[in-house]
PDB file of N, CA and C in Angstrom:
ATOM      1  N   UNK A   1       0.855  -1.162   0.000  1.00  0.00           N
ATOM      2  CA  UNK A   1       0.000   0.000   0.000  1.00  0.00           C
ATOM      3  C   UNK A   1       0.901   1.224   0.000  1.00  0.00           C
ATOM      4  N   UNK A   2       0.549   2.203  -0.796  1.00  0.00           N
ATOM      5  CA  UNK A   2       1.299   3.327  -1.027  1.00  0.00           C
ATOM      6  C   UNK A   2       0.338   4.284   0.309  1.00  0.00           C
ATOM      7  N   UNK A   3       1.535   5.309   0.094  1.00  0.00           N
ATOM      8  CA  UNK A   3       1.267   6.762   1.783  1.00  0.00           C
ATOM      9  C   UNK A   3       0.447   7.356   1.315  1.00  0.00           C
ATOM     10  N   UNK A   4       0.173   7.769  -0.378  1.00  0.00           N
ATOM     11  CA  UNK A   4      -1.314   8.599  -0.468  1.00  0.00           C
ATOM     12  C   UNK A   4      -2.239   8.004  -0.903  1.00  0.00           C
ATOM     13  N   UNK A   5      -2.332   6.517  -0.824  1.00  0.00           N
ATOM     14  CA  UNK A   5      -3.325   5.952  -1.641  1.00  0.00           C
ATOM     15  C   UNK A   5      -4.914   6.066  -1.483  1.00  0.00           C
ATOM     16  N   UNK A   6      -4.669   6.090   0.530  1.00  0.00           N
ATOM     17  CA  UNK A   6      -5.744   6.041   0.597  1.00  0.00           C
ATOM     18  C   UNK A   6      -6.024   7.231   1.498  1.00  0.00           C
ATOM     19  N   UNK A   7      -5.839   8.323   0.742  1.00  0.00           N
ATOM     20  CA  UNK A   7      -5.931   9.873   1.987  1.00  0.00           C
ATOM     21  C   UNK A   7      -7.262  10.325   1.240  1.00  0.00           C
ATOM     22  N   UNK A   8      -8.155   9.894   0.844  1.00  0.00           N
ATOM     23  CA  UNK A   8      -9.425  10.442   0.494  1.00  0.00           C
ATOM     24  C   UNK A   8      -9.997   9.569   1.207  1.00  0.00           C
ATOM     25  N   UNK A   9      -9.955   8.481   1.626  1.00  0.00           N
ATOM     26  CA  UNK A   9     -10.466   7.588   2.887  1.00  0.00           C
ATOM     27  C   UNK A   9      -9.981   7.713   3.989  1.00  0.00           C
ATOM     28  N   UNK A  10      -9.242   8.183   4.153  1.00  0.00           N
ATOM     29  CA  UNK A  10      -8.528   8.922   5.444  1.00  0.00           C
ATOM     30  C   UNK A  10      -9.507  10.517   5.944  1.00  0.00           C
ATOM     31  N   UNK A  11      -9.925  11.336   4.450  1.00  0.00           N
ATOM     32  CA  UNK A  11     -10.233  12.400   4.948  1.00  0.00           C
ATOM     33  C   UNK A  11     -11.831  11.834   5.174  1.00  0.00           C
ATOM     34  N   UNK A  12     -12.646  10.725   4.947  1.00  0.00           N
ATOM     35  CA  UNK A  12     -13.472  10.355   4.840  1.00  0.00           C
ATOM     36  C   UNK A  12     -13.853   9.645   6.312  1.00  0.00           C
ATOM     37  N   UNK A  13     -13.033   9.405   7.192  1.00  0.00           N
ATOM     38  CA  UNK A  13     -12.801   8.747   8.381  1.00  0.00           C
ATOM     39  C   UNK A  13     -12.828   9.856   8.848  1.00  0.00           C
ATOM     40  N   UNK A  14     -11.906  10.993   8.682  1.00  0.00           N
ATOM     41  CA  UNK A  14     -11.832  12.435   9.452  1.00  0.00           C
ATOM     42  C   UNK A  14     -13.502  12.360   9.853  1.00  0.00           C
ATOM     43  N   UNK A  15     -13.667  12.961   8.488  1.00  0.00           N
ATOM     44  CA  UNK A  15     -15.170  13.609   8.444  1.00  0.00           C
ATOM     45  C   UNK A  15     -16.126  12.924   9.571  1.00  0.00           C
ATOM     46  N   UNK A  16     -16.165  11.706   9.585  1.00  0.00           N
ATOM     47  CA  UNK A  16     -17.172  10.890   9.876  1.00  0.00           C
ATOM     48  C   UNK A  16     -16.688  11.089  11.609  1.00  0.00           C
ATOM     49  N   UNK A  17     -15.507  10.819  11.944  1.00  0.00           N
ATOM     50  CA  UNK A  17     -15.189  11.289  13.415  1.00  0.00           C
ATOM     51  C   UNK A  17     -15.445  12.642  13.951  1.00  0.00           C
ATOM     52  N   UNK A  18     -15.537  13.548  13.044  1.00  0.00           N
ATOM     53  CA  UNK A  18     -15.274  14.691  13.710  1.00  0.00           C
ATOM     54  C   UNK A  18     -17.297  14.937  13.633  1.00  0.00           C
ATOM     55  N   UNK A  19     -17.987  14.522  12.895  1.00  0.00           N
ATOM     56  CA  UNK A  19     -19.042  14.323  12.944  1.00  0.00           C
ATOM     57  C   UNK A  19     -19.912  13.372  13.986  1.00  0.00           C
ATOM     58  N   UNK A  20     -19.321  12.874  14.064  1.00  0.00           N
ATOM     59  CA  UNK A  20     -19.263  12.065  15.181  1.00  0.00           C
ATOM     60  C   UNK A  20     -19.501  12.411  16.758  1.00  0.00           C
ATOM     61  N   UNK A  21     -18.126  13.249  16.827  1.00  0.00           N
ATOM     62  CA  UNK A  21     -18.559  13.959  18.228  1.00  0.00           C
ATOM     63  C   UNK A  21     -19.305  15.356  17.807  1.00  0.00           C
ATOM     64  N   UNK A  22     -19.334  15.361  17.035  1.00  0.00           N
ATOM     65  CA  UNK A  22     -20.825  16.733  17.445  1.00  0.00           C
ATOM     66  C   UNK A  22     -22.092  16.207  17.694  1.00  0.00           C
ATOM     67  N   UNK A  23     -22.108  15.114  16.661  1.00  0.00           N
ATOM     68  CA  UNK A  23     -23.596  14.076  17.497  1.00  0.00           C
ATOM     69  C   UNK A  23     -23.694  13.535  18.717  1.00  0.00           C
ATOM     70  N   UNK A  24     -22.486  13.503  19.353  1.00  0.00           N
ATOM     71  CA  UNK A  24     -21.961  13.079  20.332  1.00  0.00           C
ATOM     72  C   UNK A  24     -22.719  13.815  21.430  1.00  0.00           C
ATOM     73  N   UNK A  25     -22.463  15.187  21.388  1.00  0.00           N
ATOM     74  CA  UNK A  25     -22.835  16.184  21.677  1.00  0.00           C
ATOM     75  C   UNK A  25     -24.491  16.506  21.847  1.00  0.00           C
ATOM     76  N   UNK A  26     -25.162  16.274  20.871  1.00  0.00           N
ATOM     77  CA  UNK A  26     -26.092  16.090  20.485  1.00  0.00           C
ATOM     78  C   UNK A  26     -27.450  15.084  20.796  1.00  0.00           C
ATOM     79  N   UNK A  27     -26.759  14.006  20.872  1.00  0.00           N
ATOM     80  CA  UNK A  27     -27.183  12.720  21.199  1.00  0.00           C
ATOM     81  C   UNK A  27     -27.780  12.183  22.534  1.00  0.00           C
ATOM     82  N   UNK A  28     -27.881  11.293  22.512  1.00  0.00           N
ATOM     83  CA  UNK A  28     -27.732  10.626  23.845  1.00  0.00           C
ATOM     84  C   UNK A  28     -26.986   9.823  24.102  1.00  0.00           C
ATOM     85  N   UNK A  29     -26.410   9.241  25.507  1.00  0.00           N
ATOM     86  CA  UNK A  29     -24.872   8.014  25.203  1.00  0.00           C
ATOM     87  C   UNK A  29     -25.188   6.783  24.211  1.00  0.00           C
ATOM     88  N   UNK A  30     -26.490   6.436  24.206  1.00  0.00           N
ATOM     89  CA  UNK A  30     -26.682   5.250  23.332  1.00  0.00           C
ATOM     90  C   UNK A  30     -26.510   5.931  22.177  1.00  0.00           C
ATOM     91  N   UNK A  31     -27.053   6.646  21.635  1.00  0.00           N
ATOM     92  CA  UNK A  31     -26.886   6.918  19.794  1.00  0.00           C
ATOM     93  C   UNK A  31     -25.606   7.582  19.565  1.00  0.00           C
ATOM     94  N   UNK A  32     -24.598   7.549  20.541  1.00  0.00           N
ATOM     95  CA  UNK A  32     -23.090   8.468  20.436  1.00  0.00           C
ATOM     96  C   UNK A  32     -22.503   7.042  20.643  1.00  0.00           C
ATOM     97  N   UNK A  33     -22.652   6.087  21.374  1.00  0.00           N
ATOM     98  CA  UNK A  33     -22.019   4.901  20.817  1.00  0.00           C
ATOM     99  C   UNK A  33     -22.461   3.864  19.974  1.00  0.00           C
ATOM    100  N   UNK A  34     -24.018   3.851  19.667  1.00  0.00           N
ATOM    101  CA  UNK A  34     -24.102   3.035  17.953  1.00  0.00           C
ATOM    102  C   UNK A  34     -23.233   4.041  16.888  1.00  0.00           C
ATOM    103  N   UNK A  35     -23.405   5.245  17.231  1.00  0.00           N
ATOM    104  CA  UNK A  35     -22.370   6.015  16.134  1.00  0.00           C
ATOM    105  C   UNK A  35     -21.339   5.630  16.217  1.00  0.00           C
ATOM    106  N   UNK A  36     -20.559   5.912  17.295  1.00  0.00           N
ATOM    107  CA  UNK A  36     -18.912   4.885  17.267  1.00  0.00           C
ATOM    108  C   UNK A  36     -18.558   4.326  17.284  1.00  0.00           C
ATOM    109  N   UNK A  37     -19.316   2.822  16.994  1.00  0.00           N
ATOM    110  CA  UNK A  37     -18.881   1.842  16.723  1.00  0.00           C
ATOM    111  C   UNK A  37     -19.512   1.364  15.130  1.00  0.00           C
ATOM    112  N   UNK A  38     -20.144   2.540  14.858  1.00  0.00           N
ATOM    113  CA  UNK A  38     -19.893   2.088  13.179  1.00  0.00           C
ATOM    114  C   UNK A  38     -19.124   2.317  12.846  1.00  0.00           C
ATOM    115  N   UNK A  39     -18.487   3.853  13.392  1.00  0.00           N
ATOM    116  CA  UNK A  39     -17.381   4.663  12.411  1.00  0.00           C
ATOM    117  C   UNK A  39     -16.068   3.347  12.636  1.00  0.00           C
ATOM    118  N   UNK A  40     -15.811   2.964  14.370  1.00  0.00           N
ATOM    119  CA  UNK A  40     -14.749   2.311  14.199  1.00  0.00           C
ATOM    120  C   UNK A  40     -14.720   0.979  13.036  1.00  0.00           C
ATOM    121  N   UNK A  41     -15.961   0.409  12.758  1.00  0.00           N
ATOM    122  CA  UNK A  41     -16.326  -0.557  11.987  1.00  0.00           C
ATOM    123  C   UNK A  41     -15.789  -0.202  10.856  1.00  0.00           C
ATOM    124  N   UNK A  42     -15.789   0.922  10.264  1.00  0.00           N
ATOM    125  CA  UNK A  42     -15.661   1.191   8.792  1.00  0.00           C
ATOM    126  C   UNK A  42     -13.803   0.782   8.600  1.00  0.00           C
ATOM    127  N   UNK A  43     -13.275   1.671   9.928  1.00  0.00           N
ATOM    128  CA  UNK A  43     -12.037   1.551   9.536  1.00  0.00           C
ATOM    129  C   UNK A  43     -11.248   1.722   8.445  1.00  0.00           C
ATOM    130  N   UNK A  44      -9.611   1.097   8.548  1.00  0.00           N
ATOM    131  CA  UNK A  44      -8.780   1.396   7.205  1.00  0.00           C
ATOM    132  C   UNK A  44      -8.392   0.161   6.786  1.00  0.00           C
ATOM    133  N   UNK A  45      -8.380  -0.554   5.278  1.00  0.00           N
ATOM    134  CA  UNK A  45      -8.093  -1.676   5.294  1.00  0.00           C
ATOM    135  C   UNK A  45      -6.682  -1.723   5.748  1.00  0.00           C
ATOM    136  N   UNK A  46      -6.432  -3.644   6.251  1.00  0.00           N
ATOM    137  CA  UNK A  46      -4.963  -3.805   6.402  1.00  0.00           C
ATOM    138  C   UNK A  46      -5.084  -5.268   5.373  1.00  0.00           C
ATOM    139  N   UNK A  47      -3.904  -5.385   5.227  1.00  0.00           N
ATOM    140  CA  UNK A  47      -3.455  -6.820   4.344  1.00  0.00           C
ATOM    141  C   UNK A  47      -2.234  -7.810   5.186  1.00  0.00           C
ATOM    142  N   UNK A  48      -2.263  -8.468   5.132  1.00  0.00           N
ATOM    143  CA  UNK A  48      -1.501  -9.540   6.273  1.00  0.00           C
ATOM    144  C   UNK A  48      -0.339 -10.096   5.374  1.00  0.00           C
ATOM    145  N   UNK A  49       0.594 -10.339   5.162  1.00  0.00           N
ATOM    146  CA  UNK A  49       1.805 -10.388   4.857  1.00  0.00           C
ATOM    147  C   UNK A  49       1.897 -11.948   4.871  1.00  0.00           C
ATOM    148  N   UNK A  50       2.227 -12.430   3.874  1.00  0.00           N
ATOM    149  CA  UNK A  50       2.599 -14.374   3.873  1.00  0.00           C
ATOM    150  C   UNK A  50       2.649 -14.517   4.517  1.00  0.00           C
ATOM    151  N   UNK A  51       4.048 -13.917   5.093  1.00  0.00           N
ATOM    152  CA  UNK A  51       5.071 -14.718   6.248  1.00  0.00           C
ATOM    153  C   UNK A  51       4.326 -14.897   7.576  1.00  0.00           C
ATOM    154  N   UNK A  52       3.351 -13.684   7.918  1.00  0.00           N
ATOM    155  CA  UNK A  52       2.135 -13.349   9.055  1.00  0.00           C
ATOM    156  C   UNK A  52       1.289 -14.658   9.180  1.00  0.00           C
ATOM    157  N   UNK A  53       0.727 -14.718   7.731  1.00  0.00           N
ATOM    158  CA  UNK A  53       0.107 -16.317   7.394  1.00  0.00           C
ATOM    159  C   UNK A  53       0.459 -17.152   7.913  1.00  0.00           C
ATOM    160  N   UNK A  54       1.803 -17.452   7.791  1.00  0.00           N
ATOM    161  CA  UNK A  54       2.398 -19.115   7.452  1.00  0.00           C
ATOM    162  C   UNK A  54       2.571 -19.016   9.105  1.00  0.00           C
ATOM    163  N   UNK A  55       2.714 -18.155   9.905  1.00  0.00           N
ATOM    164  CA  UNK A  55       3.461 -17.866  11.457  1.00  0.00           C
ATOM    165  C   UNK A  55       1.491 -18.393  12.200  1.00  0.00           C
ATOM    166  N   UNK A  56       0.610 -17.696  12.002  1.00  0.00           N
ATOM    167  CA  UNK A  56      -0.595 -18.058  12.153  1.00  0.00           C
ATOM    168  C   UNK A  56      -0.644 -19.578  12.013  1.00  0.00           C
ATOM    169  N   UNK A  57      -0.932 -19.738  11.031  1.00  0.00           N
ATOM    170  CA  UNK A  57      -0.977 -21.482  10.135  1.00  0.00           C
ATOM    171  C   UNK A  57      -0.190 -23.161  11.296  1.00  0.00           C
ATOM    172  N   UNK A  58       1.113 -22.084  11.374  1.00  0.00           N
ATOM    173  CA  UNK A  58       2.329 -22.699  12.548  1.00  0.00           C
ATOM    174  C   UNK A  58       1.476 -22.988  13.677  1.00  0.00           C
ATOM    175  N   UNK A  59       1.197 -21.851  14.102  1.00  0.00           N
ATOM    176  CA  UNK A  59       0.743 -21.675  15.842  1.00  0.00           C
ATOM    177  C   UNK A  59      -0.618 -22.691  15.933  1.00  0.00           C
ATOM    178  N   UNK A  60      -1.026 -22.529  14.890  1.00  0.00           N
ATOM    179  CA  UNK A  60      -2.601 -23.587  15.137  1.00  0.00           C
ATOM    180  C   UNK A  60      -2.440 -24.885  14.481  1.00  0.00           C
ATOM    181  N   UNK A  61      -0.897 -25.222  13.838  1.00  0.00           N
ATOM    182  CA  UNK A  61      -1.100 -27.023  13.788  1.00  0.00           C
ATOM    183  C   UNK A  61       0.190 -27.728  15.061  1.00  0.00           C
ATOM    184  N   UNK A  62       1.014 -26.651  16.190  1.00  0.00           N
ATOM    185  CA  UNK A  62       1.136 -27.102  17.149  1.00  0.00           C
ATOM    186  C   UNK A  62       0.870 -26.523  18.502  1.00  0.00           C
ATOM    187  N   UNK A  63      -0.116 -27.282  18.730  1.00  0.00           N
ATOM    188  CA  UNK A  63      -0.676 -27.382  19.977  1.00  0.00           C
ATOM    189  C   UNK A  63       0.163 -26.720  21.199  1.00  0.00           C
ATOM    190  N   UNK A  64      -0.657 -26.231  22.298  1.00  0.00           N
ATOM    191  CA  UNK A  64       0.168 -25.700  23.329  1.00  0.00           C
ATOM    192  C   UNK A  64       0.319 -26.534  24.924  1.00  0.00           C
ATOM    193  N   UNK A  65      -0.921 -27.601  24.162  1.00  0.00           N
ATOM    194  CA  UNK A  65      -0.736 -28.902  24.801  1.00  0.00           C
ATOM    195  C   UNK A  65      -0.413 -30.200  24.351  1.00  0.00           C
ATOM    196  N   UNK A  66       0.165 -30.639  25.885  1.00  0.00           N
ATOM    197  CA  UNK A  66       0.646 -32.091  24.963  1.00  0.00           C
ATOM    198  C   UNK A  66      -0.407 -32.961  25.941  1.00  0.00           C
ATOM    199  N   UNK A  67      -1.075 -33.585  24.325  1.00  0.00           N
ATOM    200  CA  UNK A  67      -2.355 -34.297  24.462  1.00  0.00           C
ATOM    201  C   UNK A  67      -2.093 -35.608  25.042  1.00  0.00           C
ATOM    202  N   UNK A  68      -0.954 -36.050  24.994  1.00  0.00           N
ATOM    203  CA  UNK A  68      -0.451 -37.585  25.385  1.00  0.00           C
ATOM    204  C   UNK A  68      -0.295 -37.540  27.092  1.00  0.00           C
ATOM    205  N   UNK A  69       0.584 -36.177  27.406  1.00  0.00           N
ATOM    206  CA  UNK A  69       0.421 -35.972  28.593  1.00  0.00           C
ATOM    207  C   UNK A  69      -0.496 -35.718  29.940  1.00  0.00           C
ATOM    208  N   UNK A  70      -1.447 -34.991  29.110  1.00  0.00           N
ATOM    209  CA  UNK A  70      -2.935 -34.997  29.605  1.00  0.00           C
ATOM    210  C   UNK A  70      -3.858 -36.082  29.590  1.00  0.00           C
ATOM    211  N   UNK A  71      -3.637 -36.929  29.093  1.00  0.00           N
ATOM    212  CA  UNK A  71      -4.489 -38.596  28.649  1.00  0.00           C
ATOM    213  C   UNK A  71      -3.510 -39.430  29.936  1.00  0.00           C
ATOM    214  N   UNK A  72      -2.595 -39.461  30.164  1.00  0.00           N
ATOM    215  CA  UNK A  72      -2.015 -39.984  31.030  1.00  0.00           C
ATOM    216  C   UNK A  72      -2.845 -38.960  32.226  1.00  0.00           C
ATOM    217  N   UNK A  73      -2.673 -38.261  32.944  1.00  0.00           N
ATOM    218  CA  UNK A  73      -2.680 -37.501  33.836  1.00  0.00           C
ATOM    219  C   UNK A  73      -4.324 -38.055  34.301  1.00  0.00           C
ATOM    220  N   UNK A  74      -5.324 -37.783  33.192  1.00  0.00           N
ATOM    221  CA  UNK A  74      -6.495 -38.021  33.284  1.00  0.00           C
ATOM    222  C   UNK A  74      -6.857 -39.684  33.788  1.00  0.00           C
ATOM    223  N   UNK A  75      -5.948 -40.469  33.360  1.00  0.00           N
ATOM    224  CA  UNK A  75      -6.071 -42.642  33.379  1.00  0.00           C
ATOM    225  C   UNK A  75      -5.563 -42.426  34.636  1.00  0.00           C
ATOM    226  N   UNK A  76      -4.171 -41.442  35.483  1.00  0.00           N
ATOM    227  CA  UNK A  76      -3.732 -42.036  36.597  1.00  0.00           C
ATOM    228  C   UNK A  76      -4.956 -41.111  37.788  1.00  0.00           C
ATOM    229  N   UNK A  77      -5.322 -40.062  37.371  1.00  0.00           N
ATOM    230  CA  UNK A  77      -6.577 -39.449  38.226  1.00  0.00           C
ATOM    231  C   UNK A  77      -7.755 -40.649  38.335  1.00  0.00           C
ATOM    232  N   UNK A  78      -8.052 -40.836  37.470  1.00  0.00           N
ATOM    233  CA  UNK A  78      -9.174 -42.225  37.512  1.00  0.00           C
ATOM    234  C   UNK A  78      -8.584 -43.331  37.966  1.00  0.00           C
ATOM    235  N   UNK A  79      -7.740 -43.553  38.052  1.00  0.00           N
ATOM    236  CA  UNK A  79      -7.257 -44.969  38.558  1.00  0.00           C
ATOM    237  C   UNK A  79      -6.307 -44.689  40.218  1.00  0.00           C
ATOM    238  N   UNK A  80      -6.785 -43.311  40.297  1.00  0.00           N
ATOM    239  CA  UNK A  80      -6.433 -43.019  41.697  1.00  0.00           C
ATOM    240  C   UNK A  80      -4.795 -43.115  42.025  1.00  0.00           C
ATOM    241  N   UNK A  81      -3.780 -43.286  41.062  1.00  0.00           N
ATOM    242  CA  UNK A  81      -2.779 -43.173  41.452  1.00  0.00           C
ATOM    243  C   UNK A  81      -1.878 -42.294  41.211  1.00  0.00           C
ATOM    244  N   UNK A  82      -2.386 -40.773  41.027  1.00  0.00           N
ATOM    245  CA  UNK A  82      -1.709 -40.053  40.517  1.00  0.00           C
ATOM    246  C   UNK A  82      -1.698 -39.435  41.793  1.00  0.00           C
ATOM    247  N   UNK A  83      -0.102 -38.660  42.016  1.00  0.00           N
ATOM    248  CA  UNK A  83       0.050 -38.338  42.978  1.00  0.00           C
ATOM    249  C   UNK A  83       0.899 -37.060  42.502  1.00  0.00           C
ATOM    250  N   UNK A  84       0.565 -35.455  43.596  1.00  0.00           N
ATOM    251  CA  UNK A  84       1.386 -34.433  43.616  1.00  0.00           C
ATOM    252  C   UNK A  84       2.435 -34.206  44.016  1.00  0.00           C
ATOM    253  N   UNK A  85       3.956 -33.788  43.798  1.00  0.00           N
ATOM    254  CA  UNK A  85       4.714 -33.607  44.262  1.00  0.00           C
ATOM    255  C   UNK A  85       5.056 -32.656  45.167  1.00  0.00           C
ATOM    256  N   UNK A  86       4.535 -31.969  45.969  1.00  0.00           N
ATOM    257  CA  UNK A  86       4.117 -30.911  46.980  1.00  0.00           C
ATOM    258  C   UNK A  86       5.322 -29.509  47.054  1.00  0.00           C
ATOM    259  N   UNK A  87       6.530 -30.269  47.039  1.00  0.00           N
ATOM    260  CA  UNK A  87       7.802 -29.759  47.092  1.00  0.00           C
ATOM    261  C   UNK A  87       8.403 -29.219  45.923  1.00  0.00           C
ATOM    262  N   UNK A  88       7.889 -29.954  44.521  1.00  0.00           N
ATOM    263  CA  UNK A  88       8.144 -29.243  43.514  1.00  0.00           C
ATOM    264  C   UNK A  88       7.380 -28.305  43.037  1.00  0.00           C
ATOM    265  N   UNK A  89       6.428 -28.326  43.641  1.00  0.00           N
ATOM    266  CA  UNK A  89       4.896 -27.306  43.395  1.00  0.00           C
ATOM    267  C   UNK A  89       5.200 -26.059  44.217  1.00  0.00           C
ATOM    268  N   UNK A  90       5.760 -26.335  45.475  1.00  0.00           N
ATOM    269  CA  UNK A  90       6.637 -25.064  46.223  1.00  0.00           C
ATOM    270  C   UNK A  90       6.985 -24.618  45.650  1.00  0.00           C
ATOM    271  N   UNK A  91       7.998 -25.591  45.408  1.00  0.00           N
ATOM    272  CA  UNK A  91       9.717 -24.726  44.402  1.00  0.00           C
ATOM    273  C   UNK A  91       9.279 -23.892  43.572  1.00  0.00           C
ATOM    274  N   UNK A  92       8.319 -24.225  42.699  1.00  0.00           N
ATOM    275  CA  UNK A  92       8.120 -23.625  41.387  1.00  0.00           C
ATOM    276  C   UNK A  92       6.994 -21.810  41.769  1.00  0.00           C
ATOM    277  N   UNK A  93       5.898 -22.470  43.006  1.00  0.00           N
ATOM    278  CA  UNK A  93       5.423 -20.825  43.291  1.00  0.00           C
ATOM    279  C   UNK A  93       6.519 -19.852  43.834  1.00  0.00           C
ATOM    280  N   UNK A  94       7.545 -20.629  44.565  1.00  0.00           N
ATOM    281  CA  UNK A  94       8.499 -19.702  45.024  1.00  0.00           C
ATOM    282  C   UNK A  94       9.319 -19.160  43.886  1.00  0.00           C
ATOM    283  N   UNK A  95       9.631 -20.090  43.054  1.00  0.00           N
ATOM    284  CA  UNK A  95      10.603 -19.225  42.190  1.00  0.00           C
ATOM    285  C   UNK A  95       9.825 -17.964  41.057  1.00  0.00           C
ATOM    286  N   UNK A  96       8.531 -18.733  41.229  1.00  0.00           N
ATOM    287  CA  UNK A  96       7.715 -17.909  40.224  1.00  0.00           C
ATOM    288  C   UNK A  96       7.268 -16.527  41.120  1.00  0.00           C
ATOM    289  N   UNK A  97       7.617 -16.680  42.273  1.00  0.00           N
ATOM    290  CA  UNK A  97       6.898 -14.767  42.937  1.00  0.00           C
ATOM    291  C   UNK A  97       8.342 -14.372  43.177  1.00  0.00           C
ATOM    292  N   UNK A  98       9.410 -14.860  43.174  1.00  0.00           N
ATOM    293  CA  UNK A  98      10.698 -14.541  43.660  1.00  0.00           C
ATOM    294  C   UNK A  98      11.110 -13.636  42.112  1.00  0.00           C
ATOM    295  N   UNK A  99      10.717 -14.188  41.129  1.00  0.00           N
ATOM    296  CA  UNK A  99      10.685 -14.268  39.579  1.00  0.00           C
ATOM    297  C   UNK A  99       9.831 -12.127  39.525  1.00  0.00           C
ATOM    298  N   UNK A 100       8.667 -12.720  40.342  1.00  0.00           N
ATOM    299  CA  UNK A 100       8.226 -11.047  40.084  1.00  0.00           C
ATOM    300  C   UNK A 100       8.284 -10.247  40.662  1.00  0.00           C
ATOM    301  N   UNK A 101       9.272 -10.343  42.118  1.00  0.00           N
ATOM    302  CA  UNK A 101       9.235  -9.184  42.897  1.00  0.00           C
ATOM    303  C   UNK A 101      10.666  -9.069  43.011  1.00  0.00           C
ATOM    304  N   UNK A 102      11.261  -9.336  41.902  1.00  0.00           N
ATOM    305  CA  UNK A 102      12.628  -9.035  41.834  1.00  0.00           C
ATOM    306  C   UNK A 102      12.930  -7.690  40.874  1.00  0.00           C
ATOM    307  N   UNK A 103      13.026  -6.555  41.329  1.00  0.00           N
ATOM    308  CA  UNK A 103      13.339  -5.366  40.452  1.00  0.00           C
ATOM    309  C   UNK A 103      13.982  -5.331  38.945  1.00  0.00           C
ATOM    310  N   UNK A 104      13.607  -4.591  38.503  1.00  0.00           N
ATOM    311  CA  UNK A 104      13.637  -4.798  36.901  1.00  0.00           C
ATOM    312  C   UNK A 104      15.265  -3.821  36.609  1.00  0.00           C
ATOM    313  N   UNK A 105      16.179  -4.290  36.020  1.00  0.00           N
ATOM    314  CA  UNK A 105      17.325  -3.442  36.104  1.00  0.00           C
ATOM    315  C   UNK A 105      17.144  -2.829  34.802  1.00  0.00           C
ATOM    316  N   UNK A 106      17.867  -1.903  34.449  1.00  0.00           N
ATOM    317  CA  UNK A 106      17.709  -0.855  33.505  1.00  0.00           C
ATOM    318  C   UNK A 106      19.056  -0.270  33.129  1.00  0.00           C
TER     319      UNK A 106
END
């Protein structure tokens, strides 16, 4: 997309905002926000870039779970022998608040 391509839809967004709040003005809060959320509706187009694609595409054919691990977890819960490690469950809240109340250096 070129920088002036779309400045007659740009001044067309103006218009409609700056029209906007004078109805605003005008209005009541309900018909000052069905108004602003058309104008935001109209918007400016965008176009998504391959590489954006293929990074999308990635993220949704691997999982953020592992399904094998959870199928186990679920057979030893039902079969009553799954057991917590109490101490590593410590470890890990401790390191995880130790993690955020540790000052940020600069």
């Amino acid at each position: 997309m070129k920088v002036g391509q779309n400045a007659e839809r740009l001044a067309q967004l103006q218009q409609t905002q700056i029209q906007a709040a004078a109805d605003k003005k005008a209005g009541t809060a309900g018909e000052a926000l069905q108004r602003t959320t058309q104008t935001a509706a109209a918007g400016v187009p965008v176009t998504v870039s391959d590489s954006a694609r293929s990074l999308d595409v990635n993220a949704k054919n691997q999982g953020d779970i592992d399904v094998a691990k959870v199928r186990a977890m679920r057979e030893a819960i039902a079969n009553g022998t799954f057991s917590v490690n109490a101490g590593a469950v410590a470890d890990k809240l401790l390191g995880d608040a130790s993690d955020f109340l540790r000052p940020v250096s600069r």
